[in-house]
Protein backbone atom coordinates (compact mmCIF):
# COMPACT_ATOMS: atom_id res chain seq x y z
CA UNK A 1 15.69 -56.29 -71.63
CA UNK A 2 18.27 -56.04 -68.70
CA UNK A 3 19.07 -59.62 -69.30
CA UNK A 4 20.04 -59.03 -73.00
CA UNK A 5 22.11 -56.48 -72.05
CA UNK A 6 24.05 -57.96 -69.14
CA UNK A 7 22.66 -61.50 -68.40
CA UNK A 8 23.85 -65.10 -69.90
CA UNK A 9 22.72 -67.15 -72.49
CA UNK A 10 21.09 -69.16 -69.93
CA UNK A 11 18.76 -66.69 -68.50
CA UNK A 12 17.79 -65.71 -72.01
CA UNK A 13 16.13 -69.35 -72.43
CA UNK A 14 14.51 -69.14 -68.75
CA UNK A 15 12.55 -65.95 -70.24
CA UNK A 16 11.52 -67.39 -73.56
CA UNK A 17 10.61 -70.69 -72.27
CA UNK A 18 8.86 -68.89 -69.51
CA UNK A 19 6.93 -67.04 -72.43
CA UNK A 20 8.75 -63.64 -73.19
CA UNK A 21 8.79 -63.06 -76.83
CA UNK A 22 12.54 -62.91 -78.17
CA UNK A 23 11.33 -59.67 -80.91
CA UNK A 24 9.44 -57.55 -78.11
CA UNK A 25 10.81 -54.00 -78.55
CA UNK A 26 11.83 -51.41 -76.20
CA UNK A 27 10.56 -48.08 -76.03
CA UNK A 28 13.52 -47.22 -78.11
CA UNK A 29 13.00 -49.96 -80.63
CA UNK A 30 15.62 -52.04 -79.66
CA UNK A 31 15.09 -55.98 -79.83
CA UNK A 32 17.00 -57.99 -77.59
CA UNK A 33 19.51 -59.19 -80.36
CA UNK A 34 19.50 -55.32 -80.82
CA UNK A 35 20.85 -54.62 -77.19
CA UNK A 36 23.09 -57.71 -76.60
CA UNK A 37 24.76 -56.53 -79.77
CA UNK A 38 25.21 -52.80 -78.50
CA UNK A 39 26.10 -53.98 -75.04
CA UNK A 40 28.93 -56.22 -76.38
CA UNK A 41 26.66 -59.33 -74.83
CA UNK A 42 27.30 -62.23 -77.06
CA UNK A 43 26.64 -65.14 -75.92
CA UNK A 44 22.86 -63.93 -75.49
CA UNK A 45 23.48 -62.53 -79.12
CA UNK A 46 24.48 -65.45 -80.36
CA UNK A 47 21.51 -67.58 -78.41
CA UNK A 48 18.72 -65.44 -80.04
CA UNK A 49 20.25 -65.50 -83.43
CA UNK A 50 20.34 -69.14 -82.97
CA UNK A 51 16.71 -69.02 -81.76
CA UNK A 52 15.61 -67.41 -85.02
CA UNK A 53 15.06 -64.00 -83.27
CA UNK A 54 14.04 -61.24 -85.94
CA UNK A 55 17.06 -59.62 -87.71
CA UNK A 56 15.36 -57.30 -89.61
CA UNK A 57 14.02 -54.87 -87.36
CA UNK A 58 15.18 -51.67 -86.68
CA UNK A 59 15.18 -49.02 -83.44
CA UNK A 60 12.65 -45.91 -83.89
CA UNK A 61 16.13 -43.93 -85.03
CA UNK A 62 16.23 -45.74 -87.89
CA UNK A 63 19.64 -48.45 -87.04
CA UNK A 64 19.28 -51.71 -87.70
CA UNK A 65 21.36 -54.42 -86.34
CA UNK A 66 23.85 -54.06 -89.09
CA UNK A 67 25.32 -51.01 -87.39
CA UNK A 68 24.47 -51.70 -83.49
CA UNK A 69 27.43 -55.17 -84.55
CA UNK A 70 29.95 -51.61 -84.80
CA UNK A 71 29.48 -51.66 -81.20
CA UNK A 72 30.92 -55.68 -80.13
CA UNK A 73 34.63 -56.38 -79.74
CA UNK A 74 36.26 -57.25 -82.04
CA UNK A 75 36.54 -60.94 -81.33
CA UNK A 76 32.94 -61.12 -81.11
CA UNK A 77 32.13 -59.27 -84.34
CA UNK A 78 34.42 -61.71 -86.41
CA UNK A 79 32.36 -64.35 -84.67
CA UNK A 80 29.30 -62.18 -85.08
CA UNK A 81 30.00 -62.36 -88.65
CA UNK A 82 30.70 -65.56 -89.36
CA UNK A 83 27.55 -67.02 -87.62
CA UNK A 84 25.27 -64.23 -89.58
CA UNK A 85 26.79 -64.83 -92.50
CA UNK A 86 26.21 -68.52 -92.36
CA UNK A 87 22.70 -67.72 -91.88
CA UNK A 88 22.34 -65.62 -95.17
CA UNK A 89 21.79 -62.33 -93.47
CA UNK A 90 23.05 -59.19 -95.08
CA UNK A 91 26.01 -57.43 -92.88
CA UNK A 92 26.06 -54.91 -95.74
CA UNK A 93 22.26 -53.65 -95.50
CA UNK A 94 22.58 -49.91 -94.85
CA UNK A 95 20.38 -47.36 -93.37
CA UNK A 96 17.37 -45.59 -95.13
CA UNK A 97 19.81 -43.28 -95.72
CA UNK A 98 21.99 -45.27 -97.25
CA UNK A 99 24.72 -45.86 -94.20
CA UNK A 100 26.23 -49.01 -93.87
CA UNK A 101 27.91 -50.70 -91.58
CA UNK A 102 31.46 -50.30 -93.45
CA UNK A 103 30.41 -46.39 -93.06
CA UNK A 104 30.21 -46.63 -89.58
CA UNK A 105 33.56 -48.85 -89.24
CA UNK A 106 35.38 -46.13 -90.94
CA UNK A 107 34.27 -43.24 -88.89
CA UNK A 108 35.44 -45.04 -85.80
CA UNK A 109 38.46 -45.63 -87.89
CA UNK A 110 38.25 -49.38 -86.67
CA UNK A 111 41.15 -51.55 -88.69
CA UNK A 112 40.28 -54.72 -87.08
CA UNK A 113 36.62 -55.04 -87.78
CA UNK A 114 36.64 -52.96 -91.06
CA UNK A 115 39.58 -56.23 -91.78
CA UNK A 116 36.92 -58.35 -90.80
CA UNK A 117 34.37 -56.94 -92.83
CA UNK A 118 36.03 -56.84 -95.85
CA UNK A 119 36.09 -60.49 -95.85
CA UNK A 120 32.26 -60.27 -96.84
CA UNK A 121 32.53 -58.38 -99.60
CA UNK A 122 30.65 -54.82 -99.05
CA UNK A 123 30.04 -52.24 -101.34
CA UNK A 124 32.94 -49.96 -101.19
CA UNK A 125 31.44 -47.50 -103.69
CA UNK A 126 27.98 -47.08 -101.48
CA UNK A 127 27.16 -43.41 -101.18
CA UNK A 128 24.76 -42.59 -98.12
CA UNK A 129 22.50 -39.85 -98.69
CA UNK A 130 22.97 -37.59 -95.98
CA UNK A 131 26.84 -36.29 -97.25
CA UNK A 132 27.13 -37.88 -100.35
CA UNK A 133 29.97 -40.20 -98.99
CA UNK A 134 31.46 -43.48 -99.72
CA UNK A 135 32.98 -45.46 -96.71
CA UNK A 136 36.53 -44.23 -97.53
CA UNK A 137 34.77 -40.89 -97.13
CA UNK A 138 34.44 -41.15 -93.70
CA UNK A 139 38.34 -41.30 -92.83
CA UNK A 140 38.40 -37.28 -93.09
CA UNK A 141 35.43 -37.04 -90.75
CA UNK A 142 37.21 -38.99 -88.19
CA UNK A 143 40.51 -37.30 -88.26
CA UNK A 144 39.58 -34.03 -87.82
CA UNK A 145 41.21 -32.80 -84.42
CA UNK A 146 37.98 -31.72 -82.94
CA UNK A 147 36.04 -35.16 -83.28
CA UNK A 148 36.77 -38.06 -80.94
CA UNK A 149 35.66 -41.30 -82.72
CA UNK A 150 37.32 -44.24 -81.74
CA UNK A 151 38.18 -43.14 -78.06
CA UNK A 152 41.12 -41.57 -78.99
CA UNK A 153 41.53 -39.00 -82.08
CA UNK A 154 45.60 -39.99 -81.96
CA UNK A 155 44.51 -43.60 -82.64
CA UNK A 156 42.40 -42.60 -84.99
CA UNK A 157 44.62 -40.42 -86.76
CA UNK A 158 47.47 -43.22 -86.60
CA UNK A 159 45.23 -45.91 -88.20
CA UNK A 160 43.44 -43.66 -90.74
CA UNK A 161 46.38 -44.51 -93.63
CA UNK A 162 46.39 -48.33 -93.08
CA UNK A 163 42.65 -48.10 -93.61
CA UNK A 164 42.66 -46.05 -96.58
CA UNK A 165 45.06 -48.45 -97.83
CA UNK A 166 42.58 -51.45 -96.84
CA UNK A 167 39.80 -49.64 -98.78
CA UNK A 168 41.53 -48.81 -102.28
């Protein structure tokens, strides 16, 4: 698992040709395409997608890959995108309770990728279960003074019109 997390591409195909299975799971539930995503790692990300890894698992917490993409850069989750896309999977497949990605985006108040992400087309008017909120929602949770979403609740507060804007 270390090597989806910090190795290369390379050493990802020295374990599966060696015989490691590319869906094992952690302890946590993570895949490997789950933790190369989370730990920003894509070339490997992008090696197991291409190697028909399983997309459609999910961590014993519940998150499926959809939301661990939230945690890549944004270069990488534009090219994240594009190659998932191209391979008919869902970006906008939310939580069992109904979170999406776009949700998630929001919260951090992150204008780049939620710009990204728009390009795909997700469901604006999604309402996950737990608050009863739609993505644009989610701008008032992560402007508050006491919650630090995106690293910085200044940034956050600075960016929070332009993305209301993008989501109207």
């Amino acid at each position: 698992f270390q090597v989806a997390k910090t190795g290369t591409a390379d050493q990802m195909k020295a374990l599966l040709e060696g015989g490691a299975d590319k869906d094992q799971v952690d302890r946590h539930g993570y895949s490997p395409v789950m933790l190369a995503a989370a730990a920003n790692n894509y070339p490997v990300f992008e090696y197991l997608v291409k190697s028909d890894a399983r997309l459609d698992l999910v961590t014993s917490k519940g998150c499926p890959l959809q939301i661990l993409m939230g945690c890549l850069s944004l270069e990488n989750f534009d090219k994240a995108c594009a190659l998932l896309s191209s391979r008919n999977f869902d970006l906008d497949k939310p939580t069992e309770e109904n979170f999406s990605l776009l949700h998630f985006l929001v919260f951090k108040v992150d204008q780049g990728k939620i710009e990204c992400l728009l390009r795909y087309k997700p469901n604006l008017a999604r309402k996950e279960t737990i608050g009863m909120s739609i993505p644009i929602d989610m701008l008032q949770y992560a402007t508050y003074p006491f919650t630090d979403t995106a690293g910085s609740n200044a940034e956050a507060i600075k960016n929070a019109p332009t993305v209301r804007k993008l989501l109207m």
